[in-house]
Protein backbone atom coordinates (compact mmCIF):
# COMPACT_ATOMS: atom_id res chain seq x y z
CA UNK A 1 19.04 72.54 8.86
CA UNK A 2 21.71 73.14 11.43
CA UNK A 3 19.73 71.55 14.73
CA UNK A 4 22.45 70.17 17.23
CA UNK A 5 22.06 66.61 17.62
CA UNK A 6 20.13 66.27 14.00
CA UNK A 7 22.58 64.45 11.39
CA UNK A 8 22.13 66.42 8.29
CA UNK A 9 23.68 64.18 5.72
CA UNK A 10 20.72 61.83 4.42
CA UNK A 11 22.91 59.16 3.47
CA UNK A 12 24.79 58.49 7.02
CA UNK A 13 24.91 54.89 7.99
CA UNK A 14 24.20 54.21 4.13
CA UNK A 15 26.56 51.48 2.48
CA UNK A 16 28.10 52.33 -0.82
CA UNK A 17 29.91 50.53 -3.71
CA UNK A 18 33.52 51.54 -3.74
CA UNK A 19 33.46 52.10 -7.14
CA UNK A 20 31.06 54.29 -7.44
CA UNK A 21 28.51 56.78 -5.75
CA UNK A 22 25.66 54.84 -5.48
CA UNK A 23 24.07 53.10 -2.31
CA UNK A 24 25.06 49.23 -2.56
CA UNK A 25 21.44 47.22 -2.97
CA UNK A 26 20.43 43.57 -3.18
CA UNK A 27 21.21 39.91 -1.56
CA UNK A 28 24.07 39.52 0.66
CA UNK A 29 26.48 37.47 -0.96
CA UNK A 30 26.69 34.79 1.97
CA UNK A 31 22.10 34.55 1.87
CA UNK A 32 22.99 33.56 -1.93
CA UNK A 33 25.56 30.82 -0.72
CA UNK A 34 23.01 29.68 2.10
CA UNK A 35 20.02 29.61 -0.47
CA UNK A 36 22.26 27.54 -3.69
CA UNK A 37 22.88 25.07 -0.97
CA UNK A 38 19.76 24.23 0.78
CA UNK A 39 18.07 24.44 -2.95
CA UNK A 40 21.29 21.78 -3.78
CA UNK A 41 20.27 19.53 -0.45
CA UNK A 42 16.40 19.59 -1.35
CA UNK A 43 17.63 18.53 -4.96
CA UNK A 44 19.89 15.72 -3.32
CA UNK A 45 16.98 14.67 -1.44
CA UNK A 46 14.84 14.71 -4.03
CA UNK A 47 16.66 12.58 -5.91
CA UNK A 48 17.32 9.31 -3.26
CA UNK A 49 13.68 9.83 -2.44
CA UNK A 50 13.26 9.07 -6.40
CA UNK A 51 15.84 6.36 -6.25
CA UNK A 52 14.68 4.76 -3.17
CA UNK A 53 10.70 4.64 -4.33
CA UNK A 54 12.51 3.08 -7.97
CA UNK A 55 13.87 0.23 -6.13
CA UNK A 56 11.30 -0.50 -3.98
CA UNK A 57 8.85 -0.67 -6.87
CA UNK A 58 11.40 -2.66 -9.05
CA UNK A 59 11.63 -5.11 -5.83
CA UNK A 60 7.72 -5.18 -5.52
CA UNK A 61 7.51 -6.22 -9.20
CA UNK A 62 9.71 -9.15 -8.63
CA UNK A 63 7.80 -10.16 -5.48
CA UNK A 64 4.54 -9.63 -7.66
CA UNK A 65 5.90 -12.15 -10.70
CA UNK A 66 7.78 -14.57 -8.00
CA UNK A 67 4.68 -14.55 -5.42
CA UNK A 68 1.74 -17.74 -5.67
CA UNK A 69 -1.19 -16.28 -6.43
CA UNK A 70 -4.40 -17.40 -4.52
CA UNK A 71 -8.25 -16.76 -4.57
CA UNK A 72 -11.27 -17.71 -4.05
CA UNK A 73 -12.16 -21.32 -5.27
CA UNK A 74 -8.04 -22.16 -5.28
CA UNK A 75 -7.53 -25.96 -3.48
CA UNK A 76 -4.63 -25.50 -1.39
CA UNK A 77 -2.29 -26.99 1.31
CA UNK A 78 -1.10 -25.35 4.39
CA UNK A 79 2.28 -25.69 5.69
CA UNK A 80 3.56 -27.43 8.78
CA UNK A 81 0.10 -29.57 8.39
CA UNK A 82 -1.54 -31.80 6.21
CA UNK A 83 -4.26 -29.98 6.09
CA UNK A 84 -5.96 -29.03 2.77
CA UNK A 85 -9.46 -26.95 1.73
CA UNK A 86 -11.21 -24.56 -0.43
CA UNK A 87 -10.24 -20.82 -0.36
CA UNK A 88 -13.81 -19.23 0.67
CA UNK A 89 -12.34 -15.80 1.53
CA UNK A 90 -9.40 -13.37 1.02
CA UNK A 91 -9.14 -10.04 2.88
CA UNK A 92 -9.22 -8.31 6.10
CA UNK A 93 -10.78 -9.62 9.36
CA UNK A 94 -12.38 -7.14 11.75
CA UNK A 95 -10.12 -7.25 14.66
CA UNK A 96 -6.45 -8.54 13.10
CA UNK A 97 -4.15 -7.09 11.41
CA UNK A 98 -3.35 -8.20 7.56
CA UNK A 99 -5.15 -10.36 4.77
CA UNK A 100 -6.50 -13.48 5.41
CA UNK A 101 -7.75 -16.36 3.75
CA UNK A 102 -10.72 -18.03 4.40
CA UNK A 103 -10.67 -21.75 3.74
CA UNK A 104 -13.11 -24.72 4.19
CA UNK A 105 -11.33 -27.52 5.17
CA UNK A 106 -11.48 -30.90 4.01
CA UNK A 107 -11.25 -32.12 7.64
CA UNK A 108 -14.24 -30.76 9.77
CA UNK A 109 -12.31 -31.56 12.97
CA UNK A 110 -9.03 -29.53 11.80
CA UNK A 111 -11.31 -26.51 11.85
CA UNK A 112 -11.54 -23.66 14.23
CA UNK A 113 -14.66 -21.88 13.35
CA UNK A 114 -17.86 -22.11 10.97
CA UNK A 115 -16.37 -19.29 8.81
CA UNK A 116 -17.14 -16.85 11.22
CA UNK A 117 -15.03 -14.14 13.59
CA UNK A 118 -16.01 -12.28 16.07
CA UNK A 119 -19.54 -12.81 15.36
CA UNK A 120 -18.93 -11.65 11.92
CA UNK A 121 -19.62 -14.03 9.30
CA UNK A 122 -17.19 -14.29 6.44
CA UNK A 123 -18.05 -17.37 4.15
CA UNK A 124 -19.85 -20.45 4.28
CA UNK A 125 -18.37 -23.72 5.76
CA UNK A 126 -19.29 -27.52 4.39
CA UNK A 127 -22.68 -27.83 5.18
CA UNK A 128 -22.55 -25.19 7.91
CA UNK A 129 -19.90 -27.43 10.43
CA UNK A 130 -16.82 -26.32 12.07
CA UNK A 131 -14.69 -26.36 8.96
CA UNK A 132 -13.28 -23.19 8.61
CA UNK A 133 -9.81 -21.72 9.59
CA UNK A 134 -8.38 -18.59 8.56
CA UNK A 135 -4.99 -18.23 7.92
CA UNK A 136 -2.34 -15.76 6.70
CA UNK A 137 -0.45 -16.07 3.02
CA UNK A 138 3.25 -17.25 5.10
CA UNK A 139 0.38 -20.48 6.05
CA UNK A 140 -0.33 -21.80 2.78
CA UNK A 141 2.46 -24.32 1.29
CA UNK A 142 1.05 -24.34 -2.22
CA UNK A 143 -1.85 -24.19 -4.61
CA UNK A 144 -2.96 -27.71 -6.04
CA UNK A 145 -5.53 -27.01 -8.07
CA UNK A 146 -6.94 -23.29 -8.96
CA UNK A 147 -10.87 -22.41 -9.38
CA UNK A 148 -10.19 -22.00 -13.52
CA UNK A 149 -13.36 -24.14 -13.78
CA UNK A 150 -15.41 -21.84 -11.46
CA UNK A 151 -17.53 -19.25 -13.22
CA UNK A 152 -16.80 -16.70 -11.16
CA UNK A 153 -12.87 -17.09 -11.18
CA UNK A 154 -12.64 -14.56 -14.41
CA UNK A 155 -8.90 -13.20 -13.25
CA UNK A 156 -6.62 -14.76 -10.97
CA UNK A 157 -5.84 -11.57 -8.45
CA UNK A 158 -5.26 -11.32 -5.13
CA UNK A 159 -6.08 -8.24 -2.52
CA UNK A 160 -3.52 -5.53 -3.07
CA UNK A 161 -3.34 -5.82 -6.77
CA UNK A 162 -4.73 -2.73 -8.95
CA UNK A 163 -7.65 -3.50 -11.44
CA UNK A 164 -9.38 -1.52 -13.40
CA UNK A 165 -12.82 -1.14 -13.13
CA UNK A 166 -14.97 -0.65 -16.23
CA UNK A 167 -17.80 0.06 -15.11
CA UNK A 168 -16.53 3.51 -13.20
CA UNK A 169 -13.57 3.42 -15.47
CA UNK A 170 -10.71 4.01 -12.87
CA UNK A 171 -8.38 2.06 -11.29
CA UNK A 172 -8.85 0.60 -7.83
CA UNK A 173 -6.77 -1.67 -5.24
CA UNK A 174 -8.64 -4.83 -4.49
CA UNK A 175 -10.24 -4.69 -0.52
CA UNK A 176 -11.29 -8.43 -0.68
CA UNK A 177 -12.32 -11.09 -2.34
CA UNK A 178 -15.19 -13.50 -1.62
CA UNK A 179 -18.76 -13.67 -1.19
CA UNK A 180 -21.15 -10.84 0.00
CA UNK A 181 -24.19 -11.39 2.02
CA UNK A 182 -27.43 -12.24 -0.16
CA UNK A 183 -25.65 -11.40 -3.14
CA UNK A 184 -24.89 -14.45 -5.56
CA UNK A 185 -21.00 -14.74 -6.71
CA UNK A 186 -17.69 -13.97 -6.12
CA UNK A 187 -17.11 -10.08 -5.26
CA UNK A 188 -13.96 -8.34 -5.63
């Protein structure tokens, strides 16, 4: 078709191989070099993610078997005071940040509260006085006698540590650990 202005040749602007006849197809050598090296950098990364969550586990397993386990029914001492108690509580507190442990102090007057916070109750004090304090883990100076005789104390475990639950058979992360509203025991 002769038409001014209409390029006959069906292959103009086509690219060929210079070795032979045929139109050149497939991936632009420099996408191939972009793709090998971003698949190389997500590899990289890959790994010293992998590396990085291997120490920190291997450094949370030495904290686990270096760290003083407390609990429930655990005499203790807290530092910078001579202050000792009963561990009545472990977990979170409505309104603060971290665990906590709930102890009934030996000496009602060292107390700050009646095992309540914020209006929440969280265990029960020496005959209901002002006996109660909680405090964080960094507090306590050491364990001097652990709640082995208690009924209830069946593992010594703390809030964080992974259990496994028979009864649902799974695993789960301890929330807390103390007593529950009209419900007799120690609840995990």
């Amino acid at each position: 078709n002769g038409e001014a202005g209409v390029d006959s040749d069906p292959d103009a602007g086509t690219d060929y191989d210079s070795d032979s006849d045929s139109p050149r197809t497939g991936t632009p050598i420099w996408l191939i070099f972009v793709l090998l090296f971003l698949t190389l950098l997500v590899i990289a990364l890959l790994y010293f993610v992998w590396v990085w969550y291997h120490a920190r586990r291997k450094k949370n397993l030495q904290y686990m078997e270096d760290r003083m386990v407390v609990t429930v029914g655990d005499r203790i001492r807290l530092c910078n005071a001579d202050l000792e108690g009963v561990v009545q509580f472990v977990g979170p507190v409505q309104g603060m940040d971290g665990v906590f442990f709930g102890v009934d102090l030996d000496d009602v007057e060292a107390g700050k509260n009646d095992g309540t916070f914020g209006g929440r109750p969280y265990f029960p004090t020496t005959a209901g006085g002002r006996s109660g304090r909680f405090v964080a883990y960094a507090r306590i100076e050491r364990v001097l006698s652990t709640a082995e005789e208690n009924l209830y104390a069946l593992q010594r475990v703390m809030v964080g540590d992974t259990v496994y639950v028979t009864a649902k058979q799974c695993a789960a992360e301890i929330a807390f650990i103390g007593r529950v509203i009209l419900q007799p025991g120690i609840w995990f």
